[in-house]
Protein backbone atom coordinates (compact mmCIF):
# COMPACT_ATOMS: atom_id res chain seq x y z
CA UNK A 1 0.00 0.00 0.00
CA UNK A 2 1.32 3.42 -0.69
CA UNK A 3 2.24 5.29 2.17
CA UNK A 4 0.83 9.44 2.57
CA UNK A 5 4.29 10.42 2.92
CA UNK A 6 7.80 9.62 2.28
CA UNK A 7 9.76 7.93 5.62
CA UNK A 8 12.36 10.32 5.28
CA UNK A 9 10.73 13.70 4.80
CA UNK A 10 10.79 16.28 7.20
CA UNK A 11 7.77 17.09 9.13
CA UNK A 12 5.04 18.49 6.99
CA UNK A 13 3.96 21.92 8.90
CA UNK A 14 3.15 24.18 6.77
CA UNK A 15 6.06 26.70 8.27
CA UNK A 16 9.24 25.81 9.81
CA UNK A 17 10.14 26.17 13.37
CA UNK A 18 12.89 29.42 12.64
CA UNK A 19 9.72 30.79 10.50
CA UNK A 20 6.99 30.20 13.55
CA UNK A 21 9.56 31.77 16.00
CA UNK A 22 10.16 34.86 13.39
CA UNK A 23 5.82 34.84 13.30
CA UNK A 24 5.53 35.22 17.13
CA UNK A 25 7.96 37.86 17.35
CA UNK A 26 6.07 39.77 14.94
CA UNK A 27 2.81 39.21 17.13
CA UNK A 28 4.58 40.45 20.03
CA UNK A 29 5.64 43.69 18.42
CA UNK A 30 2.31 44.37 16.71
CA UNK A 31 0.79 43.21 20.06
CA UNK A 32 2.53 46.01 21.86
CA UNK A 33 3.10 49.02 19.41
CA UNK A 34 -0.69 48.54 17.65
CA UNK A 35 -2.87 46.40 19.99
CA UNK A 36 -1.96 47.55 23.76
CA UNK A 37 -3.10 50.92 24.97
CA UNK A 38 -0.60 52.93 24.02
CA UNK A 39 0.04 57.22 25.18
CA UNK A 40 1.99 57.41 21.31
CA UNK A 41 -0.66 58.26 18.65
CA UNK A 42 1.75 57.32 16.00
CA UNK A 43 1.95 54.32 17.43
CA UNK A 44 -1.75 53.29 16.66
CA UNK A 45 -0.58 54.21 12.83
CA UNK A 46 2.65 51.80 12.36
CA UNK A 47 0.38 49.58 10.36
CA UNK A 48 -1.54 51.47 8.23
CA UNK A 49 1.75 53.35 7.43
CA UNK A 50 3.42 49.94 6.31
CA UNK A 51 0.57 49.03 4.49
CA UNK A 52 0.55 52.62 2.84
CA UNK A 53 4.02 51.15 1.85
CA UNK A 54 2.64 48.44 0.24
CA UNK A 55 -0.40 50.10 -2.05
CA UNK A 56 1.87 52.70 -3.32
CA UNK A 57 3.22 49.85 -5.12
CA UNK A 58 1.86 49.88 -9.14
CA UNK A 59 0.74 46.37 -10.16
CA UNK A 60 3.66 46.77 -12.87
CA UNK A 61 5.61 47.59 -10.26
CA UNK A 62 5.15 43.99 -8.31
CA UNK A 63 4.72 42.13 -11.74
CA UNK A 64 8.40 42.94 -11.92
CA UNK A 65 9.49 42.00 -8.45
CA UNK A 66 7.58 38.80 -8.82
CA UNK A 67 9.62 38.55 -11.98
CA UNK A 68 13.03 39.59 -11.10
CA UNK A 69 12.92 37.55 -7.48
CA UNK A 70 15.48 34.80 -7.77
CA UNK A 71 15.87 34.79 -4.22
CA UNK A 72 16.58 31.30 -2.63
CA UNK A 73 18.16 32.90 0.77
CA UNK A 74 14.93 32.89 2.85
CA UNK A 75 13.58 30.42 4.99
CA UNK A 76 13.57 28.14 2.40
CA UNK A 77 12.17 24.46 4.02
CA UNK A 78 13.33 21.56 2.10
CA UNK A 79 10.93 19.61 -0.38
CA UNK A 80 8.46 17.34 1.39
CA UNK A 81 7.77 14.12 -0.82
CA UNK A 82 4.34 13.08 -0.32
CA UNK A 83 4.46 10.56 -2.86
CA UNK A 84 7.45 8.50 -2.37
CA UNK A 85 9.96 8.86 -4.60
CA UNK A 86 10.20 5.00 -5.80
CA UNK A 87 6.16 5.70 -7.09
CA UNK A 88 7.36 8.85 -9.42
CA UNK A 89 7.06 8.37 -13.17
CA UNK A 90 10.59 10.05 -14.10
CA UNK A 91 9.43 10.57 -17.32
CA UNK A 92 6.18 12.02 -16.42
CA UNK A 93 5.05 15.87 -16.70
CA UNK A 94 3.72 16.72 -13.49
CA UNK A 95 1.67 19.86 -12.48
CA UNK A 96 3.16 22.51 -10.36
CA UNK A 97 2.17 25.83 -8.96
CA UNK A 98 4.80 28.57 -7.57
CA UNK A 99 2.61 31.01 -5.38
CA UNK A 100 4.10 34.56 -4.94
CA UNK A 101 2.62 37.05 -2.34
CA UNK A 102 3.75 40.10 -0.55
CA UNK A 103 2.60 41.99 2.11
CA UNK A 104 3.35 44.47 5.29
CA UNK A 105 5.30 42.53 8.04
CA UNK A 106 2.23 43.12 10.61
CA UNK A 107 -0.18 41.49 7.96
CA UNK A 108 2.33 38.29 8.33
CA UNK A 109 0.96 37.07 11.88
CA UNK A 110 -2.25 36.39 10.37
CA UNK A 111 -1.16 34.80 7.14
CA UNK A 112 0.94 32.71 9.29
CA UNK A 113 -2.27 31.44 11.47
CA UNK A 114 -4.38 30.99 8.05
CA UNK A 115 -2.23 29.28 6.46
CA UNK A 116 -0.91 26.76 8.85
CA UNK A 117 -4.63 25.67 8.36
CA UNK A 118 -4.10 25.46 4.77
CA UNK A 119 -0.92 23.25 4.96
CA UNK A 120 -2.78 20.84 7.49
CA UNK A 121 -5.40 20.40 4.90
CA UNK A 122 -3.07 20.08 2.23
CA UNK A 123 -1.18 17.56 4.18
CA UNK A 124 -4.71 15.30 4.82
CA UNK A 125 -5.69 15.32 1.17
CA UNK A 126 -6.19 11.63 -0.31
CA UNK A 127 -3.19 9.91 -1.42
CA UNK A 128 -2.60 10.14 -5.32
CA UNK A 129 -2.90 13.85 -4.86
CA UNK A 130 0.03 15.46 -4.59
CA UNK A 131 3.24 15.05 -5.12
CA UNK A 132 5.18 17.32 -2.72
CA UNK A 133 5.58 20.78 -1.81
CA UNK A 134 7.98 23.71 -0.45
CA UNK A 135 7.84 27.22 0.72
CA UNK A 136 9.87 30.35 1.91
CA UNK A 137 9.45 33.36 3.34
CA UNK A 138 11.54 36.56 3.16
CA UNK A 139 11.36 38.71 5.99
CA UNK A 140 10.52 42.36 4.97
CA UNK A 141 8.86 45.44 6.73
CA UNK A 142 6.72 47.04 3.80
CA UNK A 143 7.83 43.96 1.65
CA UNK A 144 7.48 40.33 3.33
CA UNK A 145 7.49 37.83 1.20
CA UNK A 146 5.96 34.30 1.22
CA UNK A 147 5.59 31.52 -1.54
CA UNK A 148 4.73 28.06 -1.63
CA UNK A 149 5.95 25.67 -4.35
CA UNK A 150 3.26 22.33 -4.74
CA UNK A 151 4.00 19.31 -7.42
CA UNK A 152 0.51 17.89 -8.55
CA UNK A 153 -0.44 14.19 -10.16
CA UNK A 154 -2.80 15.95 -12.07
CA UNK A 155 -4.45 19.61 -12.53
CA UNK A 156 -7.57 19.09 -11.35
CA UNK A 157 -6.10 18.15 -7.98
CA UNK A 158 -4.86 21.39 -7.91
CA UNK A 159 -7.65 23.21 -9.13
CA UNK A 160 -10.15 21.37 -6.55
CA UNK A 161 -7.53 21.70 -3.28
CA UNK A 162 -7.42 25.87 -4.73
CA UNK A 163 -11.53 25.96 -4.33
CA UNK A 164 -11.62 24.36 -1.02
CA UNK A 165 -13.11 25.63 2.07
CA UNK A 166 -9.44 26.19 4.08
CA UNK A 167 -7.68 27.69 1.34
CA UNK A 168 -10.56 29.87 -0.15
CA UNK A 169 -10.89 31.29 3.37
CA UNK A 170 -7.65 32.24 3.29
CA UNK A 171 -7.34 34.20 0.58
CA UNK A 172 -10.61 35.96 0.45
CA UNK A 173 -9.63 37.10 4.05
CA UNK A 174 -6.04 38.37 2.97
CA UNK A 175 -7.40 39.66 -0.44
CA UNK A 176 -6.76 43.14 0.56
CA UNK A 177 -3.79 42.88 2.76
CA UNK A 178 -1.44 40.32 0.19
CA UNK A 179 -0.21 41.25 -3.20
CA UNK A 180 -0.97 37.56 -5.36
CA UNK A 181 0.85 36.68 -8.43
CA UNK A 182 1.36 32.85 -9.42
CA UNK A 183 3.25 30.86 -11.99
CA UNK A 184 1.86 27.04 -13.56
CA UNK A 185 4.36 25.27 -15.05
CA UNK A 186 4.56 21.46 -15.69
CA UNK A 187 7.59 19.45 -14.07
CA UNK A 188 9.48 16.02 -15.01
CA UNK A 189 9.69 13.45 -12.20
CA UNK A 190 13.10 13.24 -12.53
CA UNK A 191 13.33 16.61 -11.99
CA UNK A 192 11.57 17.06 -8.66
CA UNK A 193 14.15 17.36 -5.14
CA UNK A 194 14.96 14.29 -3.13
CA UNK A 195 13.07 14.61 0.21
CA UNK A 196 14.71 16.65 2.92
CA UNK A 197 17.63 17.74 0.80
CA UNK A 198 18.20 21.46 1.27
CA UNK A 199 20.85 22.17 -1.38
CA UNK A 200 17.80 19.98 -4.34
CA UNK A 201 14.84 21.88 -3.05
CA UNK A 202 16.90 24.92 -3.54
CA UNK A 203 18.03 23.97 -7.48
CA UNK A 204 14.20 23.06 -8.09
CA UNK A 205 13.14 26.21 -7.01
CA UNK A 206 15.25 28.25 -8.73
CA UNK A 207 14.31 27.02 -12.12
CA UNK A 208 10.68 27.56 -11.39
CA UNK A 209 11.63 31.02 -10.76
């Protein structure tokens, strides 16, 4: 019987421990400059000023840094095979999405709490489904980054998971705080990154970028 995940993959949370401590500092500073009673007015206006940052932004303007971003630096976690790697057609095109989104730092907290929900959901889907999956974030004030990287048997696995109740949530409640851009490409099996290997999941990435 074919097993949900791969023996050797690394735990399947949808952020990685240095990203969920980097998340709860975040909370604690918007916690205490935006949500606590505070005698600074200006304080009350740190995140409407970051995400006055953001808007100023033209949409050409972050189709180019969606573009230009090569960046494989962040908290990159390393690929998590949920088919094994022994079941993988080598020769077979397989669908993958790159998801692209940035934000202000102080929206981050509650991206971070949707989509952990996402990534358990993700992780729980029947087995056949998907292949694998990777993200990163890159820590920014006016400019934090996050994008996840999912391998697909087929599209309409993809297309179903993207119109599901956890995921749908998410993004109709971050609609106006997240800049969205994504990228649909189709992958060979014998080009996807060996479970747990940093330095692969890096390469991979890269030349869906």
């Amino acid at each position: 019987m074919r097993g949900h995940r791969h023996d050797h993959s690394p735990s399947p949370h949808y952020f990685s421990v240095r990203a969920e401590a980097m998340y709860r500092t975040i909370k604690a500073v918007v916690h205490y400059f935006v949500l606590a009673p505070t005698t600074l007015p200006a304080a009350n206006n740190i995140m409407g000023m970051f995400d006055l940052f953001r808007r100023s932004r033209s949409s050409a303007q972050i189709n180019a840094m969606h573009e230009n971003d090569r960046d494989v630096t962040g908290l990159l976690s390393p690929w998590v095979a949920v088919t094994p790697a022994n079941e993988i057609d080598p020769h077979k095109e397989y669908f993958c999405v790159a998801t692209w989104g940035t934000m202000n730092c102080l929206s981050s907290a509650k991206f971070s709490s949707l989509t952990s929900a996402v990534g358990r959901h993700l992780h729980s889907l029947p087995v056949g489904q998907l292949v694998g999956e990777t993200r990163q974030i890159q820590i920014g004030i006016s400019d934090f980054r996050a994008e996840t990287f999912t391998v697909w048997h087929e599209r309409e696995y993809m297309a179903a998971f993207y119109k599901s109740g956890a995921h749908h949530r998410a993004m109709t409640s971050m609609k106006d705080a997240i800049d969205f851009r994504v990228r649909r490409v189709w992958v060979k099996g014998v080009d996807l990154p060996r479970a747990g290997d940093h330095a692969d999941t890096k390469r991979f990435v890269l030349r869906i970028k």
